[in-house]
PDB file of N, CA and C in Angstrom:
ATOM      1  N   UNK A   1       0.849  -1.187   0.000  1.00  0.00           N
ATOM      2  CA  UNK A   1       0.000   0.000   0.000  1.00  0.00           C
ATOM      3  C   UNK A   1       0.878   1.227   0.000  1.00  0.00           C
ATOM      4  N   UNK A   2       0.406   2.320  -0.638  1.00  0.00           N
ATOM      5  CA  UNK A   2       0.879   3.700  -0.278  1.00  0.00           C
ATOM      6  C   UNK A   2       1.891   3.952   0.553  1.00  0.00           C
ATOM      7  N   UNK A   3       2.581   4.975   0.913  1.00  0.00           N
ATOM      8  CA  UNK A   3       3.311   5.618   2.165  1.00  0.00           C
ATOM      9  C   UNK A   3       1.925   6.283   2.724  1.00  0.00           C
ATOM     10  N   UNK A   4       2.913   7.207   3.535  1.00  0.00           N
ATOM     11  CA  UNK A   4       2.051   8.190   4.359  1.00  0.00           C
ATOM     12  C   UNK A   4       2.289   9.633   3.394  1.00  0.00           C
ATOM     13  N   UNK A   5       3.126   9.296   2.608  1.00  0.00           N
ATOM     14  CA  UNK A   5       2.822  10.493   1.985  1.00  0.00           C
ATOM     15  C   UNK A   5       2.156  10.403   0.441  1.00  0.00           C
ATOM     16  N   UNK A   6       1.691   8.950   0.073  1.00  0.00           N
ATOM     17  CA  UNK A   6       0.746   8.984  -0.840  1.00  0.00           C
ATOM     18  C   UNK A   6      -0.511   7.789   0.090  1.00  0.00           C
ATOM     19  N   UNK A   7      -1.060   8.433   0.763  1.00  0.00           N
ATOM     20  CA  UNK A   7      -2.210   7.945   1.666  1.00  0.00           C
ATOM     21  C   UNK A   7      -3.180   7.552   0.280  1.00  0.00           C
ATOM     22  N   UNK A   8      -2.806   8.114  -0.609  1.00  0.00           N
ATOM     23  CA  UNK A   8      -4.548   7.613  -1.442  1.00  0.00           C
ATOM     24  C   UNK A   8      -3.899   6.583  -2.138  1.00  0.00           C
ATOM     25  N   UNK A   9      -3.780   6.108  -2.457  1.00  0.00           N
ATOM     26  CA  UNK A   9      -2.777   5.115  -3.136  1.00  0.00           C
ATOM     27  C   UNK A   9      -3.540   3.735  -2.444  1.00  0.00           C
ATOM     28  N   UNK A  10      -4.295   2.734  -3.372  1.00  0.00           N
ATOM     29  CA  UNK A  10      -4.143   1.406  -2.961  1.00  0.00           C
ATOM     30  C   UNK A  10      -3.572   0.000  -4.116  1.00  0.00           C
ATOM     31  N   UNK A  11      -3.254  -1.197  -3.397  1.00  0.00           N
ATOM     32  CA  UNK A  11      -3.006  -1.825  -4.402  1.00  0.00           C
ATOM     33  C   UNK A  11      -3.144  -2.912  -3.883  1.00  0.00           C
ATOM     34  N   UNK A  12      -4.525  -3.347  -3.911  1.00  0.00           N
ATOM     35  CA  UNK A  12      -5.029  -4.672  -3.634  1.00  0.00           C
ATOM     36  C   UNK A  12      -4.567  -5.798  -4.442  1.00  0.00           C
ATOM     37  N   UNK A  13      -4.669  -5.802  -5.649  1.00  0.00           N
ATOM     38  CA  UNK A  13      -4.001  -6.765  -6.578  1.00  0.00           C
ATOM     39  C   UNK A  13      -2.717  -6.511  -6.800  1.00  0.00           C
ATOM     40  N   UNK A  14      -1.685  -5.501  -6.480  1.00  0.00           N
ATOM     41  CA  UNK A  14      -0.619  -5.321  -6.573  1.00  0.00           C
ATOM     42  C   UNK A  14      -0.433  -3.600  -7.638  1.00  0.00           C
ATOM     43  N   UNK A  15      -1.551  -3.562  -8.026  1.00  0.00           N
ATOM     44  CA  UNK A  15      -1.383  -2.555  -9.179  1.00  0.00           C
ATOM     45  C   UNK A  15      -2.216  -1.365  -8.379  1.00  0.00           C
ATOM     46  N   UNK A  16      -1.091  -0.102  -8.684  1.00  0.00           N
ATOM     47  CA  UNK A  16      -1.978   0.935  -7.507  1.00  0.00           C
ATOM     48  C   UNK A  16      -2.899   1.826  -8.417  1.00  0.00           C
ATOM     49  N   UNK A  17      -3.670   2.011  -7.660  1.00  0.00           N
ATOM     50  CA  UNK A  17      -5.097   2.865  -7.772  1.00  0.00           C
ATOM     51  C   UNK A  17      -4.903   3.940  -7.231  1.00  0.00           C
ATOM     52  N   UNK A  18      -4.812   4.578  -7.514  1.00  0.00           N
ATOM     53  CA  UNK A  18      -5.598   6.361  -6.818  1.00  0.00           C
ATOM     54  C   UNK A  18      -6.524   6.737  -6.841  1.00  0.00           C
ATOM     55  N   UNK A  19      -7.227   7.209  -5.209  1.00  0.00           N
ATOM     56  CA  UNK A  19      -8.433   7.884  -5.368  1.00  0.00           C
ATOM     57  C   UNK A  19      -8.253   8.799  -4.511  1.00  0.00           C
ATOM     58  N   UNK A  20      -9.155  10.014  -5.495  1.00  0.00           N
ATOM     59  CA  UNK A  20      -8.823  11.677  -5.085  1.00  0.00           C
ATOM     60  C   UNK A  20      -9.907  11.511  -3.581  1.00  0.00           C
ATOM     61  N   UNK A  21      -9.340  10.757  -2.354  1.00  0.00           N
ATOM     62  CA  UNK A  21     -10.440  10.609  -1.153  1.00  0.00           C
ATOM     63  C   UNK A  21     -10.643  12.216  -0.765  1.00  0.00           C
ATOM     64  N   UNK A  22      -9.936  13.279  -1.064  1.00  0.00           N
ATOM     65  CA  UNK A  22     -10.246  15.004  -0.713  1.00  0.00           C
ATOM     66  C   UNK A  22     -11.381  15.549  -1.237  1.00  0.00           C
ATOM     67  N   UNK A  23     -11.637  14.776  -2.357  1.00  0.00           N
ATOM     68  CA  UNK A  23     -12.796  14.967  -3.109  1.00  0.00           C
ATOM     69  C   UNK A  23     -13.847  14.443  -2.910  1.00  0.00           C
ATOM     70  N   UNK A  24     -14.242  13.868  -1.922  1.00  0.00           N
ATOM     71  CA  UNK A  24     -15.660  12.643  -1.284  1.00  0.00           C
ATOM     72  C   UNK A  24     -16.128  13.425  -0.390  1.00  0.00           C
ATOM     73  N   UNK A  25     -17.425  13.666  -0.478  1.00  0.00           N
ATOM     74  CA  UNK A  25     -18.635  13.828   0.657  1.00  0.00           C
ATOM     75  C   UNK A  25     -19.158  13.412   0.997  1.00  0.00           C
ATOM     76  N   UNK A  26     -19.948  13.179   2.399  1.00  0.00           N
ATOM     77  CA  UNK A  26     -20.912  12.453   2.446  1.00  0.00           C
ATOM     78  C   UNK A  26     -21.484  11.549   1.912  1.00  0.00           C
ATOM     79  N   UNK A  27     -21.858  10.474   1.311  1.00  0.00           N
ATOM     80  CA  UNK A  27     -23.174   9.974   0.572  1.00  0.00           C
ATOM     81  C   UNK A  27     -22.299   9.535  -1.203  1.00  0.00           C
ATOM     82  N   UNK A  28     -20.956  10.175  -1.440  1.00  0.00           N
ATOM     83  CA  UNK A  28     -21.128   9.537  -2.482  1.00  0.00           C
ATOM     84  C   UNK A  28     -20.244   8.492  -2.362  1.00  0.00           C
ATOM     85  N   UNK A  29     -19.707   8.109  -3.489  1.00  0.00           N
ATOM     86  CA  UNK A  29     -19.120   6.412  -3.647  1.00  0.00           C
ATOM     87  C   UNK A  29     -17.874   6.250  -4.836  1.00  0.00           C
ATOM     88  N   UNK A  30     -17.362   5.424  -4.734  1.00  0.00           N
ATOM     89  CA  UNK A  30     -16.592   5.152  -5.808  1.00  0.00           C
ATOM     90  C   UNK A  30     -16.136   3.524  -5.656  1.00  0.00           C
ATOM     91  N   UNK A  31     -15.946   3.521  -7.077  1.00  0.00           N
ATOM     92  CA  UNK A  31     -15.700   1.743  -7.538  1.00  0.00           C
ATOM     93  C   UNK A  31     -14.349   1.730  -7.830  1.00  0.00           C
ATOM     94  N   UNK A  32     -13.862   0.701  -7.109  1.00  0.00           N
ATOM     95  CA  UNK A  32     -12.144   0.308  -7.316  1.00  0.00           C
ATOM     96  C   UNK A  32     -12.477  -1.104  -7.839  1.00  0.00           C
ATOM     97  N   UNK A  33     -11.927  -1.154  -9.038  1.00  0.00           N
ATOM     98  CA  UNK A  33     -11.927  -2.334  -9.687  1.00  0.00           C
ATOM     99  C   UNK A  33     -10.965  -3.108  -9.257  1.00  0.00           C
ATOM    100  N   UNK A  34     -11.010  -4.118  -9.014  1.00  0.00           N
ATOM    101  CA  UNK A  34      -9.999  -5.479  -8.870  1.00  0.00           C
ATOM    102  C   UNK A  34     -10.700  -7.000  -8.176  1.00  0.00           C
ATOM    103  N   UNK A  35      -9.687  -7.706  -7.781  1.00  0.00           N
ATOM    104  CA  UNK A  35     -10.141  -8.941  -7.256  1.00  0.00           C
ATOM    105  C   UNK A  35     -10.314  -9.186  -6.394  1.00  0.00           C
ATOM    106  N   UNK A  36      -9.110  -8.775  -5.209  1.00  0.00           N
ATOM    107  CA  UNK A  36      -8.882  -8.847  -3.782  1.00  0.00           C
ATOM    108  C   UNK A  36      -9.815  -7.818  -3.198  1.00  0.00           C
ATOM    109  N   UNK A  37     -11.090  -7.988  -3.466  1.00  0.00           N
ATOM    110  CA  UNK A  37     -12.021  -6.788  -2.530  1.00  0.00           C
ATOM    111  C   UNK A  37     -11.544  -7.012  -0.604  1.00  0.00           C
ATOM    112  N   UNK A  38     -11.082  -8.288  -0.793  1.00  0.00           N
ATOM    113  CA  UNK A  38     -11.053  -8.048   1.089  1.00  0.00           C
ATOM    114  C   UNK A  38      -9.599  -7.520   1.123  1.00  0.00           C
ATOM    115  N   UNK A  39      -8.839  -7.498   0.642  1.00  0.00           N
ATOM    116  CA  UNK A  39      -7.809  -6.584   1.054  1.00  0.00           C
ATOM    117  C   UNK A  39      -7.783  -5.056   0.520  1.00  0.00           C
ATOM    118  N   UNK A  40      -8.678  -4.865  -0.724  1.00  0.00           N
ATOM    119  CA  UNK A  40      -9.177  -3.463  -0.898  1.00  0.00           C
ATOM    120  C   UNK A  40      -9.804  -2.923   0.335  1.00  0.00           C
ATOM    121  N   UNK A  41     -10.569  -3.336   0.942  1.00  0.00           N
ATOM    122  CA  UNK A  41     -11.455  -2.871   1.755  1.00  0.00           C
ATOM    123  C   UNK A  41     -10.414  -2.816   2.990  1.00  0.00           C
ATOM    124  N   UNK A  42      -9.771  -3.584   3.177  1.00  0.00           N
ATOM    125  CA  UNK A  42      -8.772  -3.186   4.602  1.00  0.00           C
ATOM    126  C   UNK A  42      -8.319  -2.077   4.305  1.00  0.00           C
ATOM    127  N   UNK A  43      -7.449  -1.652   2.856  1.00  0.00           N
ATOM    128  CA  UNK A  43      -7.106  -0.664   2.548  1.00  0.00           C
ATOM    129  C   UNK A  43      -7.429   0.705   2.748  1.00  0.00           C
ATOM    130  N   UNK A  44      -8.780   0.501   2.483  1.00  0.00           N
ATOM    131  CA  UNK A  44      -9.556   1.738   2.329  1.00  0.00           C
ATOM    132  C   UNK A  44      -9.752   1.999   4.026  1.00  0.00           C
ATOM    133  N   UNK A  45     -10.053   0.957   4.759  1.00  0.00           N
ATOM    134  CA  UNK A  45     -10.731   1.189   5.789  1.00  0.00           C
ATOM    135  C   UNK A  45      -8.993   1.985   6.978  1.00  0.00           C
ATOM    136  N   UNK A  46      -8.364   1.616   6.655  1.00  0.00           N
ATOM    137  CA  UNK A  46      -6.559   2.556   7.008  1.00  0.00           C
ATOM    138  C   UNK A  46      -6.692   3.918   6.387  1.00  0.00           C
ATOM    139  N   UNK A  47      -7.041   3.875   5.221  1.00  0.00           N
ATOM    140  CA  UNK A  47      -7.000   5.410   4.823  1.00  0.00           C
ATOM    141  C   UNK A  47      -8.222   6.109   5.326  1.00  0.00           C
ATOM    142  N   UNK A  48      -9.274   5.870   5.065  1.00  0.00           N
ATOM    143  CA  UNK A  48     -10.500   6.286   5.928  1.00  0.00           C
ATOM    144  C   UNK A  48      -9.908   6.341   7.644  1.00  0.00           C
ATOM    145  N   UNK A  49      -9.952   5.625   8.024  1.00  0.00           N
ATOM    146  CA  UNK A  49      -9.234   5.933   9.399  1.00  0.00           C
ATOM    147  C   UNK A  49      -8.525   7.274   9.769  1.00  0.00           C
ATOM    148  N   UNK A  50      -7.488   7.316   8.771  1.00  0.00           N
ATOM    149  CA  UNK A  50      -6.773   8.648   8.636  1.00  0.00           C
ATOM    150  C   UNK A  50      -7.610  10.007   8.825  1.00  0.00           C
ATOM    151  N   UNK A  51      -8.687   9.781   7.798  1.00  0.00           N
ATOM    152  CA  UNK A  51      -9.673  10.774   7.504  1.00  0.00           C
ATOM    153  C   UNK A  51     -10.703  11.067   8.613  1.00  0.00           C
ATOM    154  N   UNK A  52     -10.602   9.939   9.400  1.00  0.00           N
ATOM    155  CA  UNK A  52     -12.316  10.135  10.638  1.00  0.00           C
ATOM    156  C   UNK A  52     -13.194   9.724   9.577  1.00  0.00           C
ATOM    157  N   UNK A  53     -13.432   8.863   8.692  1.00  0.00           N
ATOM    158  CA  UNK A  53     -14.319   8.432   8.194  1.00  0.00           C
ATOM    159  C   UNK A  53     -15.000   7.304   8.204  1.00  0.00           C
ATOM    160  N   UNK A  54     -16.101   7.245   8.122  1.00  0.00           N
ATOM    161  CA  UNK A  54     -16.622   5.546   8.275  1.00  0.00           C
ATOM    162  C   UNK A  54     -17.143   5.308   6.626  1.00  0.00           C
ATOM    163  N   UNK A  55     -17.005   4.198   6.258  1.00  0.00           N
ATOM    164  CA  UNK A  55     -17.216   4.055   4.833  1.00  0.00           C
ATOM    165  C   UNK A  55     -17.745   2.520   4.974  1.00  0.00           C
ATOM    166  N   UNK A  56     -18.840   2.408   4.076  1.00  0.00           N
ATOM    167  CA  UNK A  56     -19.407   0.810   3.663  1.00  0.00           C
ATOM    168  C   UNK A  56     -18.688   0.499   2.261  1.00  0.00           C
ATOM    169  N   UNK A  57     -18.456  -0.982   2.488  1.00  0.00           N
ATOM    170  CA  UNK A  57     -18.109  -1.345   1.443  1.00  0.00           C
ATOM    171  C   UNK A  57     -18.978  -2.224   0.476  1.00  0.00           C
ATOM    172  N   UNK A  58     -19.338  -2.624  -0.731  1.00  0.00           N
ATOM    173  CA  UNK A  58     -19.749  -3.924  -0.949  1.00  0.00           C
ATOM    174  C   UNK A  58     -18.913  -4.518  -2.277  1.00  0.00           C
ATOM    175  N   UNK A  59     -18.660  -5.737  -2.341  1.00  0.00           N
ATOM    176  CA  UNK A  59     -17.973  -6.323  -3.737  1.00  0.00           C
ATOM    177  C   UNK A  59     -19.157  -6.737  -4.616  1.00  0.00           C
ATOM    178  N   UNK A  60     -18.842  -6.134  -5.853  1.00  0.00           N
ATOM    179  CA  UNK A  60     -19.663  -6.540  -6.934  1.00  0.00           C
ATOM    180  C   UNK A  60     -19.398  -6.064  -8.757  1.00  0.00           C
ATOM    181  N   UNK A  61     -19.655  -6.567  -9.260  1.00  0.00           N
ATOM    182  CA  UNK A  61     -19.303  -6.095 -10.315  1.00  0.00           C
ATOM    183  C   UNK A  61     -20.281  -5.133 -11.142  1.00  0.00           C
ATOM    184  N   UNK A  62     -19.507  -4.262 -11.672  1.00  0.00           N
ATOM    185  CA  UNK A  62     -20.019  -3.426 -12.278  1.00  0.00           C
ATOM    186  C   UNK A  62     -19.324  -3.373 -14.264  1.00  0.00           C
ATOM    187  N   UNK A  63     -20.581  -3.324 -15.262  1.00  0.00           N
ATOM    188  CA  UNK A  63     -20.049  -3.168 -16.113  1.00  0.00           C
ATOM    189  C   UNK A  63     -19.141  -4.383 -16.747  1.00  0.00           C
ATOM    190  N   UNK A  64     -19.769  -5.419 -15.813  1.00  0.00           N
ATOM    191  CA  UNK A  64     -18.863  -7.255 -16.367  1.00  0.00           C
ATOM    192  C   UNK A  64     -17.073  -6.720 -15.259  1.00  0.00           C
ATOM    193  N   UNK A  65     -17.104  -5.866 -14.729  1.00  0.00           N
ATOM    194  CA  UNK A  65     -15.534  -5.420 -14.013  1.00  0.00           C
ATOM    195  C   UNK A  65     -15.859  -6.095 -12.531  1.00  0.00           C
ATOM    196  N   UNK A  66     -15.099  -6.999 -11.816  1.00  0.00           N
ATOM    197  CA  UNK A  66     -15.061  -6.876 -10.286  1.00  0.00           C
ATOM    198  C   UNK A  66     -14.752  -6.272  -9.545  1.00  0.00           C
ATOM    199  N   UNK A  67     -15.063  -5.919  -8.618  1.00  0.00           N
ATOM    200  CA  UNK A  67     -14.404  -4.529  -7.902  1.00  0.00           C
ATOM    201  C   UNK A  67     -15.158  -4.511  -6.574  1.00  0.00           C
ATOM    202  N   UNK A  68     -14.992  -3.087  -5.501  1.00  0.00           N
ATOM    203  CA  UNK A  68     -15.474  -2.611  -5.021  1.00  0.00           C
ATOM    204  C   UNK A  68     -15.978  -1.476  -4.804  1.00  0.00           C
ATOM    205  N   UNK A  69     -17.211  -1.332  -4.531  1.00  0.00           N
ATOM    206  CA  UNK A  69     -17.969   0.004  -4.375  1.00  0.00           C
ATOM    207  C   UNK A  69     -18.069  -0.031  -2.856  1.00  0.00           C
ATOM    208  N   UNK A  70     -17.374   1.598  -2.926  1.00  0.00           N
ATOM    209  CA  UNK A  70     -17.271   1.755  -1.314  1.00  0.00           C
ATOM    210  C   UNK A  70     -18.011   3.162  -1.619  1.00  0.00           C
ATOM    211  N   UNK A  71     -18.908   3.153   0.460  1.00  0.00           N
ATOM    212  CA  UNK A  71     -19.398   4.819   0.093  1.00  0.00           C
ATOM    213  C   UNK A  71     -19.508   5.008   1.502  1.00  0.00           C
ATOM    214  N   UNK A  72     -19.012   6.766   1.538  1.00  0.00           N
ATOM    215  CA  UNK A  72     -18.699   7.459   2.188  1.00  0.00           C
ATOM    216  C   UNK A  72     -19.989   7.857   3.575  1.00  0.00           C
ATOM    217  N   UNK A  73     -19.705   7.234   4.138  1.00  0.00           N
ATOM    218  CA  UNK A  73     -21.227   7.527   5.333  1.00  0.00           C
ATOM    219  C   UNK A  73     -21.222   8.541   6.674  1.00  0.00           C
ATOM    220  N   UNK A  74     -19.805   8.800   6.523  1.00  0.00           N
ATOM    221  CA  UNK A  74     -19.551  10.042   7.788  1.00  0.00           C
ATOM    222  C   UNK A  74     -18.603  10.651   7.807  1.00  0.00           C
TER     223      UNK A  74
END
């Protein structure tokens, strides 16, 4: 995963993702495509941490893609 100085940075399957998390409010969501949703979701749930955030996750595919859709709840 990331440093601490690229906190958005994940790489559940090994290949990193960026997500602009400065840019999330409340209520919305975003889909990280890959396989390893349970180690995506640990991921996210360390960087959310960082943030004071609580976030739901669910695995599913979108668009024939596997992934996870996570969304922002506090």
């Amino acid at each position: 995963m990331g440093t601490l100085l690229n906190l958005a940075a994940l790489d559940p399957d090994g290949v990193e993702i960026i997500i602009p998390w400065g840019e999330m409010d409340v209520g919305s969501s975003v889909f990280i495509p890959c396989i390893n949703t349970i180690e995506a979701m640990r991921q996210v749930r360390t960087i959310t941490k960082f943030w004071g955030w609580r976030v739901h996750g669910k695995a599913m595919a979108e668009n024939d893609i596997w992934g996870l859709r996570i969304w922002r709840i506090t």
